[in-house]
ModelCIF file with pLDDT and N, C-alpha, C, O atoms, coordinates in Angstrom:
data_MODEL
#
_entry.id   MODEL 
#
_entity.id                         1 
_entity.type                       polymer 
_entity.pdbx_number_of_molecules   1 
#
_entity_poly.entity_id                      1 
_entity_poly.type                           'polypeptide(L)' 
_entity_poly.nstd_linkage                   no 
_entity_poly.nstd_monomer                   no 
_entity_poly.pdbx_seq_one_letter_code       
;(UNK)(UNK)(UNK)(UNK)(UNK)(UNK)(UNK)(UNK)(UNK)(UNK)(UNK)(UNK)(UNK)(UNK)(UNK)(UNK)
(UNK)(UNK)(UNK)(UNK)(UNK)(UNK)(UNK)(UNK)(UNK)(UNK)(UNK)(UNK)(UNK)(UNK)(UNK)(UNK)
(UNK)(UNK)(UNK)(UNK)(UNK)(UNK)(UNK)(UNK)(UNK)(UNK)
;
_entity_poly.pdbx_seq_one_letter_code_can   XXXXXXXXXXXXXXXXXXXXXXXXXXXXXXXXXXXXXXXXXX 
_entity_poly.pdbx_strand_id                 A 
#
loop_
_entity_poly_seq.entity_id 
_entity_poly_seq.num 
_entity_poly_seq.mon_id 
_entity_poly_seq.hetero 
1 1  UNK n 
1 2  UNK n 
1 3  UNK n 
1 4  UNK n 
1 5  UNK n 
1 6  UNK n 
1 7  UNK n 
1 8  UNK n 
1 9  UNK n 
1 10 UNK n 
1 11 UNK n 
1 12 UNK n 
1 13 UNK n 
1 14 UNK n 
1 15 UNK n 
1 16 UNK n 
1 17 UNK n 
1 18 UNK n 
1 19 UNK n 
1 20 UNK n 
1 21 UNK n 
1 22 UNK n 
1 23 UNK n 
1 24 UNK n 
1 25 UNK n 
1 26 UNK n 
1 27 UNK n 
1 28 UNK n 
1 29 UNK n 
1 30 UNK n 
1 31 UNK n 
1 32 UNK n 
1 33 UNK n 
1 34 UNK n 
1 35 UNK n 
1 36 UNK n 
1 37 UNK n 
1 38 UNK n 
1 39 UNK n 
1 40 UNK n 
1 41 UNK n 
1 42 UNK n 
#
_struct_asym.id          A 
_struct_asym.entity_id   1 
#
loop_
_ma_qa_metric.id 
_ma_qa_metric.mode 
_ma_qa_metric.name 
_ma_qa_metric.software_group_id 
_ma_qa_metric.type 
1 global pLDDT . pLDDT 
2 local  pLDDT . pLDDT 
#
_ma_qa_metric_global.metric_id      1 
_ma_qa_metric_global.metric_value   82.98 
_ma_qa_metric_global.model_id       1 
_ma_qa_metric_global.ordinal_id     1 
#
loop_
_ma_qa_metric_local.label_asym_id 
_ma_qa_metric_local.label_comp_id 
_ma_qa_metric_local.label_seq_id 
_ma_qa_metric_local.metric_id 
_ma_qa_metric_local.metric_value 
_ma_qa_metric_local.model_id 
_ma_qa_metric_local.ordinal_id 
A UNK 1  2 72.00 1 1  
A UNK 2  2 67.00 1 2  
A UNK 3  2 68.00 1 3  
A UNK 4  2 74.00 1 4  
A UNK 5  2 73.00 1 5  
A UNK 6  2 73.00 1 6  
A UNK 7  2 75.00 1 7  
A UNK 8  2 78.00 1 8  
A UNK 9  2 75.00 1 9  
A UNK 10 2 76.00 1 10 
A UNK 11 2 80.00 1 11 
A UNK 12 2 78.00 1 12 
A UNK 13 2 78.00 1 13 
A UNK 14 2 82.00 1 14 
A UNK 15 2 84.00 1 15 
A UNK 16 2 80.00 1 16 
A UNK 17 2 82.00 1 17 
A UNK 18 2 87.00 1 18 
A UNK 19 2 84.00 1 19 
A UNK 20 2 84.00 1 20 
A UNK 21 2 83.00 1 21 
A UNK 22 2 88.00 1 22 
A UNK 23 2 87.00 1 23 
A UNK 24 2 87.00 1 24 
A UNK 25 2 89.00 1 25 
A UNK 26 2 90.00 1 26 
A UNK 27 2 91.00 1 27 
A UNK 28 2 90.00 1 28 
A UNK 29 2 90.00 1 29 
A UNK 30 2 91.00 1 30 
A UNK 31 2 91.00 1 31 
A UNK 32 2 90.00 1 32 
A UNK 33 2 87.00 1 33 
A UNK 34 2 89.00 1 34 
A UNK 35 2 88.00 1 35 
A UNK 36 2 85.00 1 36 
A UNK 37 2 84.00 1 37 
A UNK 38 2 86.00 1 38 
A UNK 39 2 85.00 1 39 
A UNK 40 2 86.00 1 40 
A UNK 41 2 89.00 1 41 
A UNK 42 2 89.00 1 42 
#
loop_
_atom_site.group_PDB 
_atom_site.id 
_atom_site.type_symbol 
_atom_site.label_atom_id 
_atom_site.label_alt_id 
_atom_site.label_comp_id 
_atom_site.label_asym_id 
_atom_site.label_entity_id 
_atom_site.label_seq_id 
_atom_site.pdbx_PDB_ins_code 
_atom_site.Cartn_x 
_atom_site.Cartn_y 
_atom_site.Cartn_z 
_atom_site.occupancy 
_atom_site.B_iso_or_equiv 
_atom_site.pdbx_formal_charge 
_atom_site.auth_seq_id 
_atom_site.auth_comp_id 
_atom_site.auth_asym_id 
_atom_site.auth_atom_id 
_atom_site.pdbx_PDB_model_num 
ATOM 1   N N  . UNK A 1 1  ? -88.565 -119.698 17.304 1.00 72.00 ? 1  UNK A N  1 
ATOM 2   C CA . UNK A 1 1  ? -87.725 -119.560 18.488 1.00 72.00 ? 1  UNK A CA 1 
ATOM 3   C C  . UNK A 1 1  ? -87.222 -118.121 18.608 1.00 72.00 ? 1  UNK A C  1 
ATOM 4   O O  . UNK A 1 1  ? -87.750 -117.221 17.953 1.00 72.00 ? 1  UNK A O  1 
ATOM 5   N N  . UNK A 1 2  ? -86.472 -117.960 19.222 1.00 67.00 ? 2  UNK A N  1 
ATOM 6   C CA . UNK A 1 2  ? -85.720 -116.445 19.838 1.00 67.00 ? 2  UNK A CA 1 
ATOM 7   C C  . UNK A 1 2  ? -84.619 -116.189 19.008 1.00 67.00 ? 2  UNK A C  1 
ATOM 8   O O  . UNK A 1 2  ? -84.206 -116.967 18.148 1.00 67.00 ? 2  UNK A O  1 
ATOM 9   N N  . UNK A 1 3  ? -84.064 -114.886 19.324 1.00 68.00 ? 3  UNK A N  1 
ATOM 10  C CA . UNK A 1 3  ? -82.821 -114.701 18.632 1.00 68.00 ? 3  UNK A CA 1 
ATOM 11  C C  . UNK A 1 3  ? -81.732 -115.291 18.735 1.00 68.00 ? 3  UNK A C  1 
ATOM 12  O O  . UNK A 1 3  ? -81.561 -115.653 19.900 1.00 68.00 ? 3  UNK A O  1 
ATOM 13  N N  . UNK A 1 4  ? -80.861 -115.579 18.030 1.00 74.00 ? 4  UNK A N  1 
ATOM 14  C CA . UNK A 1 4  ? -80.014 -116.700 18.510 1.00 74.00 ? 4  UNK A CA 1 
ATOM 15  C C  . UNK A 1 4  ? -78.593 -116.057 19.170 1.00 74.00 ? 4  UNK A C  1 
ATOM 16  O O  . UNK A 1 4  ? -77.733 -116.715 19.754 1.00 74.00 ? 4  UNK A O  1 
ATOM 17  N N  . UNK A 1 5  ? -78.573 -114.474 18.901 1.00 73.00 ? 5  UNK A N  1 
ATOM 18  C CA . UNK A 1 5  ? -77.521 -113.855 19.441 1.00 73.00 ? 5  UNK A CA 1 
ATOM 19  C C  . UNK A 1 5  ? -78.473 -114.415 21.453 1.00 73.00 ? 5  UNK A C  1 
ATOM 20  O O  . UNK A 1 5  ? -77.935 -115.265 22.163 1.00 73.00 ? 5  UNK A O  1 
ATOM 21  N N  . UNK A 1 6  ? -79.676 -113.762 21.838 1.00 73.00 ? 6  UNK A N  1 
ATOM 22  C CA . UNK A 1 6  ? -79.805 -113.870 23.033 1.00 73.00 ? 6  UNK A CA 1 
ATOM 23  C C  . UNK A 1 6  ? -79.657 -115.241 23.751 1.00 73.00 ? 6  UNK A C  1 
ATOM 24  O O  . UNK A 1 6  ? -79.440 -115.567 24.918 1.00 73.00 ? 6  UNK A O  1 
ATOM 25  N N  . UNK A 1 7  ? -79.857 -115.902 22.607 1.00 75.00 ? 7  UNK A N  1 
ATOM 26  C CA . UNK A 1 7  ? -79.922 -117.438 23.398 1.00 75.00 ? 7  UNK A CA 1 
ATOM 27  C C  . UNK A 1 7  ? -77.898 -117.771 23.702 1.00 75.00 ? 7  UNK A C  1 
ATOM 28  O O  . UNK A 1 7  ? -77.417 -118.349 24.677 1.00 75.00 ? 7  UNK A O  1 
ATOM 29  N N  . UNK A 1 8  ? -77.382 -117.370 22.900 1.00 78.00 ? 8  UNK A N  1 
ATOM 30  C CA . UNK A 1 8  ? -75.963 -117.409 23.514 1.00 78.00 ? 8  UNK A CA 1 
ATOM 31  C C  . UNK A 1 8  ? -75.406 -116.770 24.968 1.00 78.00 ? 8  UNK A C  1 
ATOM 32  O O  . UNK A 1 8  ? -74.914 -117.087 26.051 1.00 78.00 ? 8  UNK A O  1 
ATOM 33  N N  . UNK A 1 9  ? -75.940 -115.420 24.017 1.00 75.00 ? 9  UNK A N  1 
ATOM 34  C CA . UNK A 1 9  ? -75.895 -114.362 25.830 1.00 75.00 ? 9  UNK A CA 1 
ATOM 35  C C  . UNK A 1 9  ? -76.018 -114.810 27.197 1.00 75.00 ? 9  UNK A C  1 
ATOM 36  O O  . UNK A 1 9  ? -75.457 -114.597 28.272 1.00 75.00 ? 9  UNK A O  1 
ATOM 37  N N  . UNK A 1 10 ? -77.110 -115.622 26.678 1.00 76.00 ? 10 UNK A N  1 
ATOM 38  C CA . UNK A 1 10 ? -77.770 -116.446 27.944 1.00 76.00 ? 10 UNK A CA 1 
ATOM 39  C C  . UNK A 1 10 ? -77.546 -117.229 28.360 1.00 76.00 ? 10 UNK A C  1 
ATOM 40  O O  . UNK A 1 10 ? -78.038 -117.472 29.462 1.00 76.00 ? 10 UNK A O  1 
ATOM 41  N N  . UNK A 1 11 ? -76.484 -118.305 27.625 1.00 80.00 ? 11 UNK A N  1 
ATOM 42  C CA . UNK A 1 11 ? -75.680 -119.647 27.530 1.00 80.00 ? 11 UNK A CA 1 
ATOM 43  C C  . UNK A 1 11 ? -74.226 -119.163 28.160 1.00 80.00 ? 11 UNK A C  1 
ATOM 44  O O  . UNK A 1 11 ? -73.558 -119.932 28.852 1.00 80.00 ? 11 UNK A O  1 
ATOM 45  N N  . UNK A 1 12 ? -73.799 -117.804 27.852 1.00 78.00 ? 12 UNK A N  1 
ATOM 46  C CA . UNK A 1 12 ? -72.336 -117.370 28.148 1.00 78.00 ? 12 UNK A CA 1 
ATOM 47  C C  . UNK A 1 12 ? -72.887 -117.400 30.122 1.00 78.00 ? 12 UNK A C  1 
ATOM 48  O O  . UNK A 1 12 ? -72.421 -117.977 31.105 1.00 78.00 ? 12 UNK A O  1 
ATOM 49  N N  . UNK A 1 13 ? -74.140 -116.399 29.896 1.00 78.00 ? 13 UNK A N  1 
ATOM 50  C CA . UNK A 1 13 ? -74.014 -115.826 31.430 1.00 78.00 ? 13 UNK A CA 1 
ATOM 51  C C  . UNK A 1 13 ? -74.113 -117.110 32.246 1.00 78.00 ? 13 UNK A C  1 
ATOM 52  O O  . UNK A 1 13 ? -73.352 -117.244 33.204 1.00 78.00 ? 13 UNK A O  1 
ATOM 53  N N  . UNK A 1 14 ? -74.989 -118.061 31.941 1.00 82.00 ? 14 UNK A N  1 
ATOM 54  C CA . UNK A 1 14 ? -75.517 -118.894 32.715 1.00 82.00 ? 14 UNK A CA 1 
ATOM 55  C C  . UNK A 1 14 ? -73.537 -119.691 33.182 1.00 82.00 ? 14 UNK A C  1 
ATOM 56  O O  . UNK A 1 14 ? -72.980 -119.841 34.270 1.00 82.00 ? 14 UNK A O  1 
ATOM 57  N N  . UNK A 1 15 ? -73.028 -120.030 31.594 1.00 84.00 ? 15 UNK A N  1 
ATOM 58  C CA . UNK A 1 15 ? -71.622 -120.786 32.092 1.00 84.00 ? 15 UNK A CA 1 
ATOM 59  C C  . UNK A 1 15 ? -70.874 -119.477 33.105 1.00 84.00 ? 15 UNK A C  1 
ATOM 60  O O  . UNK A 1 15 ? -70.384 -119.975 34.118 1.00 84.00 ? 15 UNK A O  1 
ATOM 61  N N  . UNK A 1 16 ? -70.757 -118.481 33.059 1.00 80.00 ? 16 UNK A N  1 
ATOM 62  C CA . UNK A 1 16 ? -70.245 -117.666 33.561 1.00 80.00 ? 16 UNK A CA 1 
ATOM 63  C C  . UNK A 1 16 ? -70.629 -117.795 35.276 1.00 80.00 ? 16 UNK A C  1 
ATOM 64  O O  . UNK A 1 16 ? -69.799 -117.755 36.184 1.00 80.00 ? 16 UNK A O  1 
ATOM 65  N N  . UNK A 1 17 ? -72.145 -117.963 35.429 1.00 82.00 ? 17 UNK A N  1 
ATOM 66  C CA . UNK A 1 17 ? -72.206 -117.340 36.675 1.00 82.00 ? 17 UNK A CA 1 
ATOM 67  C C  . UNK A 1 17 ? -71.570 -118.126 38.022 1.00 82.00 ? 17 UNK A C  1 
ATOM 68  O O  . UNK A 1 17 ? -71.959 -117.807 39.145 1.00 82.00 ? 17 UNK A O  1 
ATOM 69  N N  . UNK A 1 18 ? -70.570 -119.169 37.821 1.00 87.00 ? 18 UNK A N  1 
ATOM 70  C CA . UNK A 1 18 ? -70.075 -119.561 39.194 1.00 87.00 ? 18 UNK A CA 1 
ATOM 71  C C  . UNK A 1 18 ? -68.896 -119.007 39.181 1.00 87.00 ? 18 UNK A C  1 
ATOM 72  O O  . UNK A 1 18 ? -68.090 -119.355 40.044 1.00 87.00 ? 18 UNK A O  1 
ATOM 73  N N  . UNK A 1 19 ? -68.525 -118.001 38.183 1.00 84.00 ? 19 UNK A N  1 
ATOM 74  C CA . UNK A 1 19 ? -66.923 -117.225 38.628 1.00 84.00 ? 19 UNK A CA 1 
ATOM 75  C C  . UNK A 1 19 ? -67.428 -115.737 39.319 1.00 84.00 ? 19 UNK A C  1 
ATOM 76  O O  . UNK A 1 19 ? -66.823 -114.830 39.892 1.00 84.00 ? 19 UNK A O  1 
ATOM 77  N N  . UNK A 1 20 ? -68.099 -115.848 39.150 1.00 84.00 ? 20 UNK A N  1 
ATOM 78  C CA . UNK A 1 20 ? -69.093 -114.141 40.464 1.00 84.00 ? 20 UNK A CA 1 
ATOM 79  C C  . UNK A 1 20 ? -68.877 -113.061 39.576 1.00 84.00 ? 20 UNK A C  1 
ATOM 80  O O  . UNK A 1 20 ? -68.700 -111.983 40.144 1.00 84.00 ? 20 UNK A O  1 
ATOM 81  N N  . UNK A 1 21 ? -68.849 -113.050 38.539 1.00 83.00 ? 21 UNK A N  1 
ATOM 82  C CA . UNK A 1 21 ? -68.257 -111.585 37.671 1.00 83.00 ? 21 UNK A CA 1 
ATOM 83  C C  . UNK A 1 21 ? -66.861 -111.187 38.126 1.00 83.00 ? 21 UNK A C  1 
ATOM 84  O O  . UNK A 1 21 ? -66.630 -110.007 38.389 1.00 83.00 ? 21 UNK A O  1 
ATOM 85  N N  . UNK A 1 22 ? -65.896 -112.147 38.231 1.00 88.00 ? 22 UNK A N  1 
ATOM 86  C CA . UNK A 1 22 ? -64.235 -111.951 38.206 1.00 88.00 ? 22 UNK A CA 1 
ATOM 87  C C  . UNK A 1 22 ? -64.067 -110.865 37.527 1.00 88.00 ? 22 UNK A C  1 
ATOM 88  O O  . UNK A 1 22 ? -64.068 -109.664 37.793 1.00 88.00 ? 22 UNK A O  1 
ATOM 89  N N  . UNK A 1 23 ? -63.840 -111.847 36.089 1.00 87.00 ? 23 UNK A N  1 
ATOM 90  C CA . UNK A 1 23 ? -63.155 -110.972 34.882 1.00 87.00 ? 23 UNK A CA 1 
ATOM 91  C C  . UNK A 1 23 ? -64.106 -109.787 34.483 1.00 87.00 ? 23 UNK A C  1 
ATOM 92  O O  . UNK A 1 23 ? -63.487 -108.915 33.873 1.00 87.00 ? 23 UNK A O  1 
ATOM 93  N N  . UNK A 1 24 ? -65.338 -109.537 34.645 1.00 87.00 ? 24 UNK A N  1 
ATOM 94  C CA . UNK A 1 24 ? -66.152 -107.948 34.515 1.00 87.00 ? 24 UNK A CA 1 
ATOM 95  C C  . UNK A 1 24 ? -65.445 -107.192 35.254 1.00 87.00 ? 24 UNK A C  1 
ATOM 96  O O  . UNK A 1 24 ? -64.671 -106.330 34.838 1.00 87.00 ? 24 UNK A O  1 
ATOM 97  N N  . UNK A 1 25 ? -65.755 -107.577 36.878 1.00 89.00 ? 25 UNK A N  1 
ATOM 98  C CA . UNK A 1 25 ? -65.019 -106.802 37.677 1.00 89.00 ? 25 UNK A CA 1 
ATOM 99  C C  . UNK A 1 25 ? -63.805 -106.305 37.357 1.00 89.00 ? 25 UNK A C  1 
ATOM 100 O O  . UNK A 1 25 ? -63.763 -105.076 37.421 1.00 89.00 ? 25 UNK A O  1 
ATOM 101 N N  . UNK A 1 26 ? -62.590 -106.951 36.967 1.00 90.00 ? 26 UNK A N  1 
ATOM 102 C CA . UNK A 1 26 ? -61.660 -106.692 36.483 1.00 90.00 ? 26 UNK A CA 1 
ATOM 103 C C  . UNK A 1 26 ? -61.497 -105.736 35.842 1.00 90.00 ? 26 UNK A C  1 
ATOM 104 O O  . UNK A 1 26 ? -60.655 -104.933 36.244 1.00 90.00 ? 26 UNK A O  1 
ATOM 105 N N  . UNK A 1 27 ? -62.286 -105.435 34.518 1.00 91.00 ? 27 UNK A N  1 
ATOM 106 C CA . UNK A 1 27 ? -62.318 -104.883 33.658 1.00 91.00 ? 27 UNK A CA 1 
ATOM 107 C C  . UNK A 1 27 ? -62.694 -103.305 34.184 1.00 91.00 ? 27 UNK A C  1 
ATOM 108 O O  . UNK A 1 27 ? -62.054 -102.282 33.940 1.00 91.00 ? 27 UNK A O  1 
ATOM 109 N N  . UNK A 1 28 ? -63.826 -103.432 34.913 1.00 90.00 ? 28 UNK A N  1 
ATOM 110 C CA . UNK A 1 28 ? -64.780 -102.221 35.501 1.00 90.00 ? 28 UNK A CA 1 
ATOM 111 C C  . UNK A 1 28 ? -63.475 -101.062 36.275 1.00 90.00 ? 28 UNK A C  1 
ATOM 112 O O  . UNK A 1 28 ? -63.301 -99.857  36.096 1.00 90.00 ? 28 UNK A O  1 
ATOM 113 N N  . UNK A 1 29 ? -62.698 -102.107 37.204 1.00 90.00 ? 29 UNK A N  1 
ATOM 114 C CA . UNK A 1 29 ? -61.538 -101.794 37.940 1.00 90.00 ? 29 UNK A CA 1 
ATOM 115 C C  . UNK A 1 29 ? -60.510 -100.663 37.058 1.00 90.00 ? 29 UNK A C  1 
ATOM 116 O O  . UNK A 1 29 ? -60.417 -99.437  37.106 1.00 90.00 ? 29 UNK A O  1 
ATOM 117 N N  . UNK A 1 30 ? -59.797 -101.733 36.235 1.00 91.00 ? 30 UNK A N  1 
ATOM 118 C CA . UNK A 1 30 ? -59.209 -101.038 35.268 1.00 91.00 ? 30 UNK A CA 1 
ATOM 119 C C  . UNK A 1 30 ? -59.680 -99.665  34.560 1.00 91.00 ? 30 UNK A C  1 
ATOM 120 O O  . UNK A 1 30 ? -58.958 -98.676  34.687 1.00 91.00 ? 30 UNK A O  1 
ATOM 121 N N  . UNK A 1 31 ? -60.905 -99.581  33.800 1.00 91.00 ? 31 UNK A N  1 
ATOM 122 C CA . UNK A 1 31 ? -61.511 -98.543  33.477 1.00 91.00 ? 31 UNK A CA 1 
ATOM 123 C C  . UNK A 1 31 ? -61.122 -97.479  34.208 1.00 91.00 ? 31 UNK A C  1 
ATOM 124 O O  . UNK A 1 31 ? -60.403 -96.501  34.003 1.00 91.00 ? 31 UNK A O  1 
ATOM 125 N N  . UNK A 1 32 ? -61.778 -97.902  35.132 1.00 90.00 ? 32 UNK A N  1 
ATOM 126 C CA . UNK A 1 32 ? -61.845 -96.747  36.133 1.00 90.00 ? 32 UNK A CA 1 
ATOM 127 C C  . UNK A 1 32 ? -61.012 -95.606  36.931 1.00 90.00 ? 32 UNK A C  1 
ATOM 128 O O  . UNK A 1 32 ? -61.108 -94.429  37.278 1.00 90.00 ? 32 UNK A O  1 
ATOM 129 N N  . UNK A 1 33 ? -59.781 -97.159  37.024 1.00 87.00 ? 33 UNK A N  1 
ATOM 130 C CA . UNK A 1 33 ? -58.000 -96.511  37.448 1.00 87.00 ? 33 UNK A CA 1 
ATOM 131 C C  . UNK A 1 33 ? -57.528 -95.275  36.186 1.00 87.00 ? 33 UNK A C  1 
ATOM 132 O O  . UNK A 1 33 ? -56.850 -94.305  36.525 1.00 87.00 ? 33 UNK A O  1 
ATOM 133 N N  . UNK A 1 34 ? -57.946 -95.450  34.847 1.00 89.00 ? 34 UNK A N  1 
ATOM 134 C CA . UNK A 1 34 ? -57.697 -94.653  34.223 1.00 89.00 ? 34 UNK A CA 1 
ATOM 135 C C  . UNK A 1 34 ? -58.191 -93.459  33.766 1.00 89.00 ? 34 UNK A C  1 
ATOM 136 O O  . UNK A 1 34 ? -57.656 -92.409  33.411 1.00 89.00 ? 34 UNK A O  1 
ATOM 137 N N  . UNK A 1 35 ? -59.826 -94.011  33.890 1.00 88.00 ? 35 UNK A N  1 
ATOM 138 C CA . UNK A 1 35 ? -60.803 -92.949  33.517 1.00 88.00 ? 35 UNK A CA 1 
ATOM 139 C C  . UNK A 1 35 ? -60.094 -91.633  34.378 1.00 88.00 ? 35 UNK A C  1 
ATOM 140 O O  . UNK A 1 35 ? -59.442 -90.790  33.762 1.00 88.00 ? 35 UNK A O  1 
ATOM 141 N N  . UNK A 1 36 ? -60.231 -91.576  35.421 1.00 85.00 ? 36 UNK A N  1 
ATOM 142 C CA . UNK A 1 36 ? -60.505 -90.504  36.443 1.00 85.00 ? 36 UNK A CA 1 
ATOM 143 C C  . UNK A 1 36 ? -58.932 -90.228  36.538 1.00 85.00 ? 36 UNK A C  1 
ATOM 144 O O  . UNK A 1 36 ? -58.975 -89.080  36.981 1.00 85.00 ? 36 UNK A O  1 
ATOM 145 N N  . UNK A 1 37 ? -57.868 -90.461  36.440 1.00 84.00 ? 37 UNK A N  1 
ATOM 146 C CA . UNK A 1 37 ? -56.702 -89.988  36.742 1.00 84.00 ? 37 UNK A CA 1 
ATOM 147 C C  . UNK A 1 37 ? -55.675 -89.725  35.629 1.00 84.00 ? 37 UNK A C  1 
ATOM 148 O O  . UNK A 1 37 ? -54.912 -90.578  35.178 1.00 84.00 ? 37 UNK A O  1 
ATOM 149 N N  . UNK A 1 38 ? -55.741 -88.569  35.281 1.00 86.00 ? 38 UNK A N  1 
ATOM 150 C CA . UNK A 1 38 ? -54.580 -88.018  33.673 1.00 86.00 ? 38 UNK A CA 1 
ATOM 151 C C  . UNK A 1 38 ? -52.754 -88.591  34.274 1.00 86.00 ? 38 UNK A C  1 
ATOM 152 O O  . UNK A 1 38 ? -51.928 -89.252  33.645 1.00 86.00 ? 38 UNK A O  1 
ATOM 153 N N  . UNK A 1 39 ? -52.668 -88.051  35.571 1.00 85.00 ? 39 UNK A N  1 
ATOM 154 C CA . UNK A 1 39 ? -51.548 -88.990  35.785 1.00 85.00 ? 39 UNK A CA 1 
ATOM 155 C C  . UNK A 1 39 ? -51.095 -90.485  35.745 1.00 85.00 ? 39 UNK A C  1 
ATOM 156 O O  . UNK A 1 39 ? -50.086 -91.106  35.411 1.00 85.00 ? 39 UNK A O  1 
ATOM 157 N N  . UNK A 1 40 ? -51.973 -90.677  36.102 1.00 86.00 ? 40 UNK A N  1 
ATOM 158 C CA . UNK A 1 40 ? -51.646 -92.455  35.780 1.00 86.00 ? 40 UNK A CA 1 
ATOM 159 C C  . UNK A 1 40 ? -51.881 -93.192  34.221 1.00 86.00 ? 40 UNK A C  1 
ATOM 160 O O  . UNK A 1 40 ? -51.551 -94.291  33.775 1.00 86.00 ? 40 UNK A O  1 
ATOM 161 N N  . UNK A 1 41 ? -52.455 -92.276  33.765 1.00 89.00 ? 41 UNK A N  1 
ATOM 162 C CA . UNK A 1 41 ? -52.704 -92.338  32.031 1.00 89.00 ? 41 UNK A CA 1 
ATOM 163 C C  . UNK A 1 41 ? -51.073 -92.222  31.865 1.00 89.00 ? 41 UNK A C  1 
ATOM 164 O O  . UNK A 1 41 ? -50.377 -93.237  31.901 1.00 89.00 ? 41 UNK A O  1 
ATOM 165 N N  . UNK A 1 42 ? -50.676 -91.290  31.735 1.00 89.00 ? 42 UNK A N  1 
ATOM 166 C CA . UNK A 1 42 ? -49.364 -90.707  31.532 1.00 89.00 ? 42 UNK A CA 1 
ATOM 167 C C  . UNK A 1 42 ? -48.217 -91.152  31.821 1.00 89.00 ? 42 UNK A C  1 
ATOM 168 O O  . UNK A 1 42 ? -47.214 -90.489  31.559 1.00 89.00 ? 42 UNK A O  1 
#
């Protein structure tokens, strides 16, 4: 059979995919508010 890390991966995404990438998005969001702005770090 396959690796068993991918076969999870694949088990997470599949349960995952009726929330549309919420909580990624989320995350991506956040990053981003901070990446690019030293003031709002601060």
């Amino acid at each position: 059979d396959g690796d068993v890390c991918h076969h999870v991966h694949n088990a997470a995404k599949a349960f995952c995919k009726p929330f549309k990438s919420f909580i990624e998005l989320l995350y991506y969001d956040l990053f981003s508010d901070f990446k690019w702005s030293p003031d709002l770090r601060e």
